[in-house]
PDB file of N, CA and C in Angstrom:
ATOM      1  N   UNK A   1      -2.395 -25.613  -8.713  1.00  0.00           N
ATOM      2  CA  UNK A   1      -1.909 -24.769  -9.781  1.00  0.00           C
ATOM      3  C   UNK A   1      -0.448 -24.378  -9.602  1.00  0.00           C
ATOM      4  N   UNK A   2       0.165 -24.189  -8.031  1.00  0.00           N
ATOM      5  CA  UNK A   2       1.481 -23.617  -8.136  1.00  0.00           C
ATOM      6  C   UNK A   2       2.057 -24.361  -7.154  1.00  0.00           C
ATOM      7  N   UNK A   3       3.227 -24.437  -6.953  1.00  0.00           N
ATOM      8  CA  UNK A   3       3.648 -25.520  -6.140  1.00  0.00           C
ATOM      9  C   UNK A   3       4.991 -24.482  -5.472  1.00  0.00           C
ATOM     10  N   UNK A   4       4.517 -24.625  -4.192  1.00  0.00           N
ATOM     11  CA  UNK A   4       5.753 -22.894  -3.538  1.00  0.00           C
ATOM     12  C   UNK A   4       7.291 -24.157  -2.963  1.00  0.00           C
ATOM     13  N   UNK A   5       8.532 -23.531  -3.309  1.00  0.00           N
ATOM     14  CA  UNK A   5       9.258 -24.441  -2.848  1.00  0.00           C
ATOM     15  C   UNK A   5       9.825 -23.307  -1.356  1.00  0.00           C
ATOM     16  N   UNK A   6      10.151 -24.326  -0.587  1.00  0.00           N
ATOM     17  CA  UNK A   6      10.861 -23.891   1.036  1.00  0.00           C
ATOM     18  C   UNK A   6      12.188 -23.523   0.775  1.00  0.00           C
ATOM     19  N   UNK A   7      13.055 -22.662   2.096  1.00  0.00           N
ATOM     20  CA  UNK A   7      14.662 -23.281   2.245  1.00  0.00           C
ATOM     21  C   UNK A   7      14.228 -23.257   3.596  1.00  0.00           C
ATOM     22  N   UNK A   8      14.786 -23.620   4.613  1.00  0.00           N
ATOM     23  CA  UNK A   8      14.485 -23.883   6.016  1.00  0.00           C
ATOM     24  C   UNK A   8      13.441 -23.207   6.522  1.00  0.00           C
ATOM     25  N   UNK A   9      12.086 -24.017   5.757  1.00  0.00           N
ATOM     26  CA  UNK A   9      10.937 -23.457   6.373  1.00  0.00           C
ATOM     27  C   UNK A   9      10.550 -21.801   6.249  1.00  0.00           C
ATOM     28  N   UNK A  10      11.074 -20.854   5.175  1.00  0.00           N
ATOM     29  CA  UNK A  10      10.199 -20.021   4.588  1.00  0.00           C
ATOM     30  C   UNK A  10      10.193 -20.407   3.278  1.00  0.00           C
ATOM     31  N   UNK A  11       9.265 -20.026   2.653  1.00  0.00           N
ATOM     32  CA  UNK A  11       9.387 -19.727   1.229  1.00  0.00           C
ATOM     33  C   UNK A  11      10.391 -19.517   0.083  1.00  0.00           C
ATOM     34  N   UNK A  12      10.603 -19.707  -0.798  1.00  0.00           N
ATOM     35  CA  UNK A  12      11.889 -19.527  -1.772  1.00  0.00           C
ATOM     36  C   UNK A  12      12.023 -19.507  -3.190  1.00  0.00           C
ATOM     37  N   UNK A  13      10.718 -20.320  -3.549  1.00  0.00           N
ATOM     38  CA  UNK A  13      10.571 -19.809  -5.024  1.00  0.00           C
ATOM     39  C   UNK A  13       9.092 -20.257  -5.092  1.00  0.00           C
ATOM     40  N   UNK A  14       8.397 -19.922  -6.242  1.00  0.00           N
ATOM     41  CA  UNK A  14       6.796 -20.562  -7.075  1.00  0.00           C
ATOM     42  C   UNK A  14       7.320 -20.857  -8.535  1.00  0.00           C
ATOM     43  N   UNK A  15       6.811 -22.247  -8.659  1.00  0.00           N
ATOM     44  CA  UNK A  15       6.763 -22.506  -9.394  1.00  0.00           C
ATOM     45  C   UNK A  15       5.559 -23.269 -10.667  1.00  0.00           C
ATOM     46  N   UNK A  16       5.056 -23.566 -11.467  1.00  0.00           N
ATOM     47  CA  UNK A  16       3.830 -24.145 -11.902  1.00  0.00           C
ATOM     48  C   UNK A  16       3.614 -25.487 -11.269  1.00  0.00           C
ATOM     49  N   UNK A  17       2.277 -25.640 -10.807  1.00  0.00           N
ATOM     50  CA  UNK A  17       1.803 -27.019 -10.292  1.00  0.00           C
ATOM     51  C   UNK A  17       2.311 -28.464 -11.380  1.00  0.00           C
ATOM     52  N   UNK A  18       2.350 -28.212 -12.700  1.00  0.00           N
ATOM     53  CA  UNK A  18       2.022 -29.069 -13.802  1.00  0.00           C
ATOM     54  C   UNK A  18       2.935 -27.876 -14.646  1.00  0.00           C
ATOM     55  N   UNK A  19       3.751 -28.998 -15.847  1.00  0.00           N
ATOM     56  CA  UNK A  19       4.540 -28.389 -16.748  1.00  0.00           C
ATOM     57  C   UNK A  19       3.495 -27.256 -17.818  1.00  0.00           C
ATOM     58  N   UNK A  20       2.118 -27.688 -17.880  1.00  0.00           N
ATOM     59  CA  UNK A  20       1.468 -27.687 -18.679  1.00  0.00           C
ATOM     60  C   UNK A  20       1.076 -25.870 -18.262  1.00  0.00           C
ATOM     61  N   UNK A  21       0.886 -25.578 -17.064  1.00  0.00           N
ATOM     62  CA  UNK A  21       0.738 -24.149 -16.696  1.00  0.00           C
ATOM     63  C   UNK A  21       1.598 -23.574 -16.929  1.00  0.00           C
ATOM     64  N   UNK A  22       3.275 -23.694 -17.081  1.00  0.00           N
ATOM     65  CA  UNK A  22       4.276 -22.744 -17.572  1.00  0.00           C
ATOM     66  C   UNK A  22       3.512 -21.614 -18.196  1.00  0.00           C
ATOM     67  N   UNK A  23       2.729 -21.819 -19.605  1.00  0.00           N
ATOM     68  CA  UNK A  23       2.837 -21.043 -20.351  1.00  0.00           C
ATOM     69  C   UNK A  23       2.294 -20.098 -20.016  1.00  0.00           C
ATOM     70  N   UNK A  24       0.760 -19.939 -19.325  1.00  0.00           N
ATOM     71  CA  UNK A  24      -0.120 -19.527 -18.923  1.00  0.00           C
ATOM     72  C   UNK A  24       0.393 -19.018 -17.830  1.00  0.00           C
ATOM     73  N   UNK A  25       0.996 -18.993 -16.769  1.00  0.00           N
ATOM     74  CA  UNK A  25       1.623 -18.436 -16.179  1.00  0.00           C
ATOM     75  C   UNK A  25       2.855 -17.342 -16.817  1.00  0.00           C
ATOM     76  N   UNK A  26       3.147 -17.717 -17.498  1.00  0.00           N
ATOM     77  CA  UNK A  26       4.748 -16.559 -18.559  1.00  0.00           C
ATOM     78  C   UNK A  26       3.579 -15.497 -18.936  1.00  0.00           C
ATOM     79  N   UNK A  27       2.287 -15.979 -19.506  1.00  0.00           N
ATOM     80  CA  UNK A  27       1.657 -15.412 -20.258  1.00  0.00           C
ATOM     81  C   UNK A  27       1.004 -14.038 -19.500  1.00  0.00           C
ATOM     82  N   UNK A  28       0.366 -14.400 -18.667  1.00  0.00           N
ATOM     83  CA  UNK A  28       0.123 -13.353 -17.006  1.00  0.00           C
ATOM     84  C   UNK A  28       1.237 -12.958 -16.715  1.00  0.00           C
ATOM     85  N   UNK A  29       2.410 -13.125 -16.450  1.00  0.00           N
ATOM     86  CA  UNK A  29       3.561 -12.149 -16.134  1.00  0.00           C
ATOM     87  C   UNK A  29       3.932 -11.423 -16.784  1.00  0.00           C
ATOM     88  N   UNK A  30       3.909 -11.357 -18.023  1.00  0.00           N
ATOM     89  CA  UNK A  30       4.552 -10.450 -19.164  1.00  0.00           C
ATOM     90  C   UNK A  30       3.251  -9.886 -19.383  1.00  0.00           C
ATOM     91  N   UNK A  31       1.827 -10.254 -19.098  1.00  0.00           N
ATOM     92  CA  UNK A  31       0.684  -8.683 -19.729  1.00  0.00           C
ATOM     93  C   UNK A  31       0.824  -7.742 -19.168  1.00  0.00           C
ATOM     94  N   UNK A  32       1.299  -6.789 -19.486  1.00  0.00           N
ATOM     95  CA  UNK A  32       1.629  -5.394 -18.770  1.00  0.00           C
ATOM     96  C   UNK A  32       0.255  -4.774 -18.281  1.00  0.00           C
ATOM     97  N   UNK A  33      -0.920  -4.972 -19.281  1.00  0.00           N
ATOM     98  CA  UNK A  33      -2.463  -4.063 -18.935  1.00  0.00           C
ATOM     99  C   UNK A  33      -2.957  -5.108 -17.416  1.00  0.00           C
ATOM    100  N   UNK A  34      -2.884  -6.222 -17.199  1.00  0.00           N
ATOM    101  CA  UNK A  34      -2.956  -6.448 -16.101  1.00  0.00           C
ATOM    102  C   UNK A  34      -2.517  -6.544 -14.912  1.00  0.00           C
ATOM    103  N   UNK A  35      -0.737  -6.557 -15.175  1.00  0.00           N
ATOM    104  CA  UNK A  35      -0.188  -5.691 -14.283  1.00  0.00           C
ATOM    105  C   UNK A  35      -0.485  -4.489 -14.205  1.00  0.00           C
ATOM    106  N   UNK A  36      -0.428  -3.487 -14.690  1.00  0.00           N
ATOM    107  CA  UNK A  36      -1.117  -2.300 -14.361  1.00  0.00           C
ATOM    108  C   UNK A  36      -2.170  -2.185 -13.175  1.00  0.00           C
ATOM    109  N   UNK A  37      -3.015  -2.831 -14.452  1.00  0.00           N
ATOM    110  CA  UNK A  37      -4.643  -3.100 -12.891  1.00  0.00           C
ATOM    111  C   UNK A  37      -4.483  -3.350 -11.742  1.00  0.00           C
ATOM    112  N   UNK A  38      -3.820  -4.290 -12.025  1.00  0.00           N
ATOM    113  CA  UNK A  38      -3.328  -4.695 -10.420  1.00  0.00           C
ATOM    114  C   UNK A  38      -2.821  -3.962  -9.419  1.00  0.00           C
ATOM    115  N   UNK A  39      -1.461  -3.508  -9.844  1.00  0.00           N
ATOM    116  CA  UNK A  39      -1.014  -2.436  -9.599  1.00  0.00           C
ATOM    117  C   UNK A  39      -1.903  -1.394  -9.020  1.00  0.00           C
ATOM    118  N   UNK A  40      -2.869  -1.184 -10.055  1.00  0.00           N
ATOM    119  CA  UNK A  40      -3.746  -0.159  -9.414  1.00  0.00           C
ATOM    120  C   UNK A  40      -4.981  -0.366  -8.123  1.00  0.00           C
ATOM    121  N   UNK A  41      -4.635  -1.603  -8.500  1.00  0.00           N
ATOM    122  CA  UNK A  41      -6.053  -2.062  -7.311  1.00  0.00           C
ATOM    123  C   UNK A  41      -4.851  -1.945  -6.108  1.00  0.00           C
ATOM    124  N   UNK A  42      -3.469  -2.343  -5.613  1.00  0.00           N
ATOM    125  CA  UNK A  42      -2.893  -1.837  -4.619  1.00  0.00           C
ATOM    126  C   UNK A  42      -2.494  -0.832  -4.496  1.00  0.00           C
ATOM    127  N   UNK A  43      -2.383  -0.157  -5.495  1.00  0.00           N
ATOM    128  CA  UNK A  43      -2.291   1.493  -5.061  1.00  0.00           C
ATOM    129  C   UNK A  43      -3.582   1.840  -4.111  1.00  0.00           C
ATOM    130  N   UNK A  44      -4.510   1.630  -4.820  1.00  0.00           N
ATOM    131  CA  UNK A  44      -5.913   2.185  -3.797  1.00  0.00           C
ATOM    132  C   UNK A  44      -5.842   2.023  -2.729  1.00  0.00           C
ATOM    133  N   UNK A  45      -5.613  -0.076  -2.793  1.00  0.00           N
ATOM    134  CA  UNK A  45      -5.686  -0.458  -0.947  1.00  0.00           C
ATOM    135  C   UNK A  45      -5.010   0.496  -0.178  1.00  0.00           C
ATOM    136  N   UNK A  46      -3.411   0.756  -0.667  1.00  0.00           N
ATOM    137  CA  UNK A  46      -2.891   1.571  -0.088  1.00  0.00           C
ATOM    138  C   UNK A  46      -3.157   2.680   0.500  1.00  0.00           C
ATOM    139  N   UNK A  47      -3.598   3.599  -0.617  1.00  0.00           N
ATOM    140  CA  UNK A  47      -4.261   4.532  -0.100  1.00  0.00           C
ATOM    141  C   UNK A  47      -5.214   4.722   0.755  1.00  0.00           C
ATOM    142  N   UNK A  48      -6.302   3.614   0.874  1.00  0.00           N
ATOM    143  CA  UNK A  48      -7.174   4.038   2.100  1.00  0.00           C
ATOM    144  C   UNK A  48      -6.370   2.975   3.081  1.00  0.00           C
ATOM    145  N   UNK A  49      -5.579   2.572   3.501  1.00  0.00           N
ATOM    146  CA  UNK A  49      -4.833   2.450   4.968  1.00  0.00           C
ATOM    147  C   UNK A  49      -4.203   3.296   5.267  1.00  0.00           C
ATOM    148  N   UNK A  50      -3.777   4.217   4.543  1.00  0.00           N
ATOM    149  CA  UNK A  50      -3.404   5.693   4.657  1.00  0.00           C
ATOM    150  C   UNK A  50      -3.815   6.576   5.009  1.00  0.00           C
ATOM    151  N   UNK A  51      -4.985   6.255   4.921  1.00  0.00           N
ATOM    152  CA  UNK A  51      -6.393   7.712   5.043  1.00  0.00           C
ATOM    153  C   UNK A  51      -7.147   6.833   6.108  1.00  0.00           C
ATOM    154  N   UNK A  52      -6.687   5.891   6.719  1.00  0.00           N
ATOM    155  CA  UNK A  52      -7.772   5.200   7.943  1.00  0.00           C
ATOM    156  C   UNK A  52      -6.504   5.908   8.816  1.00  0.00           C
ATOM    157  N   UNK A  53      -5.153   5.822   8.642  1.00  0.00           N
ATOM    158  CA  UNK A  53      -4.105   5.606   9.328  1.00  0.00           C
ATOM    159  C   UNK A  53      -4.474   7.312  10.157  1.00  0.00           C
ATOM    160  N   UNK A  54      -4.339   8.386   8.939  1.00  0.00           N
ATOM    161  CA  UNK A  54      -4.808   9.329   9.096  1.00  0.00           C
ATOM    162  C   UNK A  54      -5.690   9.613  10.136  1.00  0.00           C
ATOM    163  N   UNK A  55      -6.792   9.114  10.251  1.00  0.00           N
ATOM    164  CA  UNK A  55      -8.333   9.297  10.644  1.00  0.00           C
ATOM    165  C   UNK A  55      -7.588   8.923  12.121  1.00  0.00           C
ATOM    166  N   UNK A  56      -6.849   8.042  12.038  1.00  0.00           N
ATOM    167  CA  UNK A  56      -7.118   7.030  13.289  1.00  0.00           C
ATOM    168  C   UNK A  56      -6.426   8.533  14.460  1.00  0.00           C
ATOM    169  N   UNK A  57      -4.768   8.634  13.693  1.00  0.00           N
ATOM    170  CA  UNK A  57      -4.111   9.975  13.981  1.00  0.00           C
ATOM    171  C   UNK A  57      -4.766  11.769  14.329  1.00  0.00           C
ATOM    172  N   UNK A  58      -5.608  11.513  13.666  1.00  0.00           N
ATOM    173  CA  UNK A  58      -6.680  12.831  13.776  1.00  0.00           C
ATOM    174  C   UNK A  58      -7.619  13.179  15.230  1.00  0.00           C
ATOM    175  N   UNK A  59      -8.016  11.604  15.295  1.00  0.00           N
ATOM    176  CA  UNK A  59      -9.121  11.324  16.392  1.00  0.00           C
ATOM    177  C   UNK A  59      -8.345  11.425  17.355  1.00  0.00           C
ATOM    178  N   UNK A  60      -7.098  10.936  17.633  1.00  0.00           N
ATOM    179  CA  UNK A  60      -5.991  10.740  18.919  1.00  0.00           C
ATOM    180  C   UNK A  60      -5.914  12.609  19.091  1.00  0.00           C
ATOM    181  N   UNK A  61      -5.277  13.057  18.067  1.00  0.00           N
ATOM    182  CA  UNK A  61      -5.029  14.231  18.122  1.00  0.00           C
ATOM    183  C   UNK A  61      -6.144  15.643  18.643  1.00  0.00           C
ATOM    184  N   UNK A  62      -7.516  15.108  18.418  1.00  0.00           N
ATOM    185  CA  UNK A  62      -8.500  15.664  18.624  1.00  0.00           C
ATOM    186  C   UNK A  62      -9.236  15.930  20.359  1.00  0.00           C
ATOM    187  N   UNK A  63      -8.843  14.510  20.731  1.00  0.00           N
ATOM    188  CA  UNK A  63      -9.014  14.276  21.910  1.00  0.00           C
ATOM    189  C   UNK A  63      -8.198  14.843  23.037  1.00  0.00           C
ATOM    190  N   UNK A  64      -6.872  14.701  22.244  1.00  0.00           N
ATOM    191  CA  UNK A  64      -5.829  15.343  23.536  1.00  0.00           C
ATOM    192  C   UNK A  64      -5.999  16.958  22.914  1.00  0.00           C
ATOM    193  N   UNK A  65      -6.328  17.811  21.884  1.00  0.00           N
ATOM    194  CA  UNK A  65      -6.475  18.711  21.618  1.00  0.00           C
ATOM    195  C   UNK A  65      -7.918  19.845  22.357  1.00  0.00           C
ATOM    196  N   UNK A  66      -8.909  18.450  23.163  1.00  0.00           N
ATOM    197  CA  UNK A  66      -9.984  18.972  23.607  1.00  0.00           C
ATOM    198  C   UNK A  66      -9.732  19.177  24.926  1.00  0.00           C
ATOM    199  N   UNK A  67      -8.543  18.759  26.252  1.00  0.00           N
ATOM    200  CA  UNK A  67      -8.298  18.703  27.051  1.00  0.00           C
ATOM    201  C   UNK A  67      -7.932  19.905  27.188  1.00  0.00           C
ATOM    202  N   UNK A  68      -8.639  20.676  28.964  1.00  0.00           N
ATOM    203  CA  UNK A  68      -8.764  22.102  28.721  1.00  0.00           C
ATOM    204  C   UNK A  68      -7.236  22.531  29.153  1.00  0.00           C
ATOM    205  N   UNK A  69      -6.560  21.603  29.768  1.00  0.00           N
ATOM    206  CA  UNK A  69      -4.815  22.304  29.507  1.00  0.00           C
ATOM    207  C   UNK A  69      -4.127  20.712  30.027  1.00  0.00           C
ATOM    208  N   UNK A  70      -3.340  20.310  28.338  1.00  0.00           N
ATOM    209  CA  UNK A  70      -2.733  19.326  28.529  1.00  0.00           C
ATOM    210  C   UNK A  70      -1.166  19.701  29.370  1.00  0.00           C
ATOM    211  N   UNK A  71      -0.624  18.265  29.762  1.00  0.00           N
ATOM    212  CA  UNK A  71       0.620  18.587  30.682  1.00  0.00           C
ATOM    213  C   UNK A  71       1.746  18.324  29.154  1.00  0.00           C
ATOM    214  N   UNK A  72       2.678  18.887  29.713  1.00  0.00           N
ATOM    215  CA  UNK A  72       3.541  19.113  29.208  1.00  0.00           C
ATOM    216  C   UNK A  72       4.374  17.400  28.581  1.00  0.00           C
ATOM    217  N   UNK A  73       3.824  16.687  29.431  1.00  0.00           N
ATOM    218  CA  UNK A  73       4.160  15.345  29.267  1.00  0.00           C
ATOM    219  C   UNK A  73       3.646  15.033  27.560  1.00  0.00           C
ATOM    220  N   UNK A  74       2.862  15.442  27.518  1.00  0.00           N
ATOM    221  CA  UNK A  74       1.538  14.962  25.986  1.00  0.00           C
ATOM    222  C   UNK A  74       2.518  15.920  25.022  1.00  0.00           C
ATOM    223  N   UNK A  75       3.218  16.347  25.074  1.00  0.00           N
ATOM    224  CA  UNK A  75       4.060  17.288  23.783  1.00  0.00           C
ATOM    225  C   UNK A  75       4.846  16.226  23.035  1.00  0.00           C
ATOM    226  N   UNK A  76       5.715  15.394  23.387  1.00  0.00           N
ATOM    227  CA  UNK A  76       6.354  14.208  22.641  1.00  0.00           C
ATOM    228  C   UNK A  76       5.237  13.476  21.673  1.00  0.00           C
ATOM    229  N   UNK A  77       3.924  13.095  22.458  1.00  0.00           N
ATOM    230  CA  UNK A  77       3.102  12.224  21.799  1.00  0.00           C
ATOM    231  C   UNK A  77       2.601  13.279  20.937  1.00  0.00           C
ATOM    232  N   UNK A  78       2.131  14.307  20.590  1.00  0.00           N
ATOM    233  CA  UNK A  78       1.557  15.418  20.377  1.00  0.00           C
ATOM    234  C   UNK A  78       2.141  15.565  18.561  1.00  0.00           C
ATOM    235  N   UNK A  79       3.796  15.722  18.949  1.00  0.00           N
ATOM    236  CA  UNK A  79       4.345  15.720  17.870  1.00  0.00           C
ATOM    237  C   UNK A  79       4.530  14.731  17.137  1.00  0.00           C
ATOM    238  N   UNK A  80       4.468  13.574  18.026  1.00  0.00           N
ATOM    239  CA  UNK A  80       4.846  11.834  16.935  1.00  0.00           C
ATOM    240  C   UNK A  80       3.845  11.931  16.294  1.00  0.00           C
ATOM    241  N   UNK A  81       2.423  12.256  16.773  1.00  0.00           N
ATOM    242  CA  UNK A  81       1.541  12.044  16.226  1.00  0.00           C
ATOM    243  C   UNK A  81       1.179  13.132  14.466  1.00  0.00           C
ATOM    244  N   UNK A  82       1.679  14.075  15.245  1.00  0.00           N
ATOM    245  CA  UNK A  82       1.788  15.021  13.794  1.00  0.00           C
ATOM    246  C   UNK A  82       3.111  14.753  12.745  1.00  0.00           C
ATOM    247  N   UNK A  83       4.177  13.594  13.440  1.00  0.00           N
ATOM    248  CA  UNK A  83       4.856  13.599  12.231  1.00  0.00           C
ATOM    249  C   UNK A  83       4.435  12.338  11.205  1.00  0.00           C
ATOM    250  N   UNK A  84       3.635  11.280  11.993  1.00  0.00           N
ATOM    251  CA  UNK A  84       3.183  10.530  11.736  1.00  0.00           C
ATOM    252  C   UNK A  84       1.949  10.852  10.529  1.00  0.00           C
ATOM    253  N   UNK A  85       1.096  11.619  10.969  1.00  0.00           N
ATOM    254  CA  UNK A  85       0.261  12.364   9.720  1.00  0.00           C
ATOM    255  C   UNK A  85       1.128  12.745   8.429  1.00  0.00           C
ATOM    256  N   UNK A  86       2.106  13.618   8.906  1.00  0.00           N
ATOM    257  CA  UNK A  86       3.172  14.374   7.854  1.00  0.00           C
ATOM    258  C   UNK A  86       3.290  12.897   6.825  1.00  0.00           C
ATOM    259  N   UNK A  87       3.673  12.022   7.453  1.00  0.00           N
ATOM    260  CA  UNK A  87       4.397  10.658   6.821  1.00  0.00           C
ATOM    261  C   UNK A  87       3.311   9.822   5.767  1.00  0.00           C
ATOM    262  N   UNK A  88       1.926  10.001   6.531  1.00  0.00           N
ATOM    263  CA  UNK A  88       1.026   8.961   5.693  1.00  0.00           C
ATOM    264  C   UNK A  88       0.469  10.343   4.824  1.00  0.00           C
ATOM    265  N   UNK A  89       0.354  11.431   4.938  1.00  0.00           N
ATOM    266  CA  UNK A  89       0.206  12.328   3.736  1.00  0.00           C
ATOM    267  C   UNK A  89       1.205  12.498   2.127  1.00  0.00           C
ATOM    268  N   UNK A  90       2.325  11.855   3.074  1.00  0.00           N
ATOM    269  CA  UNK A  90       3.591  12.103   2.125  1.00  0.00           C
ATOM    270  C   UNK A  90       3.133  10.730   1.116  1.00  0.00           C
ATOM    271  N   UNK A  91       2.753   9.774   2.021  1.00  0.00           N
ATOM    272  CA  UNK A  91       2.971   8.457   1.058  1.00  0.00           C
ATOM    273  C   UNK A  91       1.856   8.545   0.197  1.00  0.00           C
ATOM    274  N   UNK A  92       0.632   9.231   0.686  1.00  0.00           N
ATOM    275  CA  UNK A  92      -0.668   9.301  -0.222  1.00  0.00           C
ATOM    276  C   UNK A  92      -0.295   9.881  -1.582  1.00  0.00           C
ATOM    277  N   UNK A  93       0.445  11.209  -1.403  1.00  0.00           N
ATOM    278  CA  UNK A  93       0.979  11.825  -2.140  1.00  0.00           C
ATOM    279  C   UNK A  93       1.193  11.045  -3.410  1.00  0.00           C
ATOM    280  N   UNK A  94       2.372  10.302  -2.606  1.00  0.00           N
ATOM    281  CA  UNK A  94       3.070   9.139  -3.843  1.00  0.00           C
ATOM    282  C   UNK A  94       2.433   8.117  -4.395  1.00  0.00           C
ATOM    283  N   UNK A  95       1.223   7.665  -3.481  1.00  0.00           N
ATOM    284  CA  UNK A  95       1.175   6.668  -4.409  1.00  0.00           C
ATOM    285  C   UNK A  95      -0.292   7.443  -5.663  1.00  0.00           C
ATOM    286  N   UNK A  96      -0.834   8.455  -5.285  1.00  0.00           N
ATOM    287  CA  UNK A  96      -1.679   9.197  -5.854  1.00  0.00           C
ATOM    288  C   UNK A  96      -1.167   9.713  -7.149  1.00  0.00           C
ATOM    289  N   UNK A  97       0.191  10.001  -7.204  1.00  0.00           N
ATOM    290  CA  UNK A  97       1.067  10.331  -8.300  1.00  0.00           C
ATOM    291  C   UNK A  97       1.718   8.880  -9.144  1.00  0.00           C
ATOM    292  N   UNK A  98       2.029   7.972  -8.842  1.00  0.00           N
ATOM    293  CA  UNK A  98       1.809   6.377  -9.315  1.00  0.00           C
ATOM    294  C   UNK A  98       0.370   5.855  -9.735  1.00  0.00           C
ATOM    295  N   UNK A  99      -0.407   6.396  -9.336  1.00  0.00           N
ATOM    296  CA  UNK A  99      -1.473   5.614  -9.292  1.00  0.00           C
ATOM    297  C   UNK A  99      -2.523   6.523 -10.935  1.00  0.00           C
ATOM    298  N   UNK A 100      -2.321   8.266 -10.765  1.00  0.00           N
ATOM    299  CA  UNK A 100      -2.583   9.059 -12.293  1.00  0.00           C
ATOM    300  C   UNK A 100      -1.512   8.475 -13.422  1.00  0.00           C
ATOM    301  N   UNK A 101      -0.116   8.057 -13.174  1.00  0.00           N
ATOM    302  CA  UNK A 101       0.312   7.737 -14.221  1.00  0.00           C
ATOM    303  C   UNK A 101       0.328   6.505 -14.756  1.00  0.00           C
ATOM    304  N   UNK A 102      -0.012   5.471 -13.750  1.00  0.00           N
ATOM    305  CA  UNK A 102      -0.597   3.937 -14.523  1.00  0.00           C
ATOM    306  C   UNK A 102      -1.696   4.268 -15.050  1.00  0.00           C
ATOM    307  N   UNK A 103      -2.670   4.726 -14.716  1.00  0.00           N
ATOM    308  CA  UNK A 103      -3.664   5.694 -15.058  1.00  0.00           C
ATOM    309  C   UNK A 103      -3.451   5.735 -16.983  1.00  0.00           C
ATOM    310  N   UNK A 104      -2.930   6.497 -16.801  1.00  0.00           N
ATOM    311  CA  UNK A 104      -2.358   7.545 -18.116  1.00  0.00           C
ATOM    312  C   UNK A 104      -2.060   6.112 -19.390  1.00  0.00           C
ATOM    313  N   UNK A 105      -1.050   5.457 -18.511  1.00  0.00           N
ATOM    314  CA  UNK A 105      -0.523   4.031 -19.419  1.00  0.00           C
ATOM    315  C   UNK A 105      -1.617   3.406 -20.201  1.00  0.00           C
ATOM    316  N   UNK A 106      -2.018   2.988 -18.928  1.00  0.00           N
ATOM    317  CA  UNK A 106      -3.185   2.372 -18.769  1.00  0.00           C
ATOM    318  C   UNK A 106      -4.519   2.418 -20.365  1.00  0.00           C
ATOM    319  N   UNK A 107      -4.514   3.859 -20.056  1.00  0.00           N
ATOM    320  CA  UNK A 107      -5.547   4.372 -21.413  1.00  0.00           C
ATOM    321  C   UNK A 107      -4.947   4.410 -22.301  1.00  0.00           C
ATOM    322  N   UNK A 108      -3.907   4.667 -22.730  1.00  0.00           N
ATOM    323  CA  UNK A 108      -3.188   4.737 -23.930  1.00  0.00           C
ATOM    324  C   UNK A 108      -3.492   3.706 -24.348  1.00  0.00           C
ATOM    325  N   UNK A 109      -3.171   2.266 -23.886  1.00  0.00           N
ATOM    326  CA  UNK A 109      -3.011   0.870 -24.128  1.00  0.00           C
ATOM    327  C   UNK A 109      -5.010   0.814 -24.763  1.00  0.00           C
ATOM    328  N   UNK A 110      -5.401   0.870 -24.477  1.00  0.00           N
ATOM    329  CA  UNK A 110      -7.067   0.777 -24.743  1.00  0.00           C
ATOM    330  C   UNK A 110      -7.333   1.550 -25.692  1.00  0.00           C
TER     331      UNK A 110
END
């Protein structure tokens, strides 16, 4: 169906397998309601690698939080780890706010 062209061995353009897919291909790029979807189906993914990322950050944090007196050494990791939360909360944020207003598009169009 698509035929990917190289420049020194990465990738560099897609193009249709057969002249005959052009159209059908233009035709999928320009539907906006399925871009959307799409769109929205990676917003989600996103979001839960965000919220695993989270979990994963929580459990680390939990463990060194159960230790009946950590050393002073664990304060660097302590905080990466909480800015690291700060960071995948921030992005949930965003894409949660992208993700109600394709949303919004989305229904209008229907």
């Amino acid at each position: 169906l698509i035929s990917v062209g190289t420049d020194k061995g990465f990738p560099r353009y897609i193009k249709p397998g057969k002249p005959v897919y052009r159209a059908a291909f233009q035709r999928l790029v320009e539907n906006k309601t399925l871009q959307g979807r799409l769109d929205l189906l990676i917003l989600t993914q996103l979001i839960g690698n965000e919220n695993a990322s989270i979990k994963k950050y929580e459990e680390e944090l939990q463990v060194l939080g159960s230790l009946p007196k950590y050393p002073w050494e664990l304060t660097s990791r302590i905080e990466w780890l909480l800015r690291k939360v700060h960071g995948s909360q921030a992005k949930i944020l965003k894409y949660e706010s992208d993700s109600a207003s394709l949303s919004k598009i989305l229904q209008k169009e229907n």
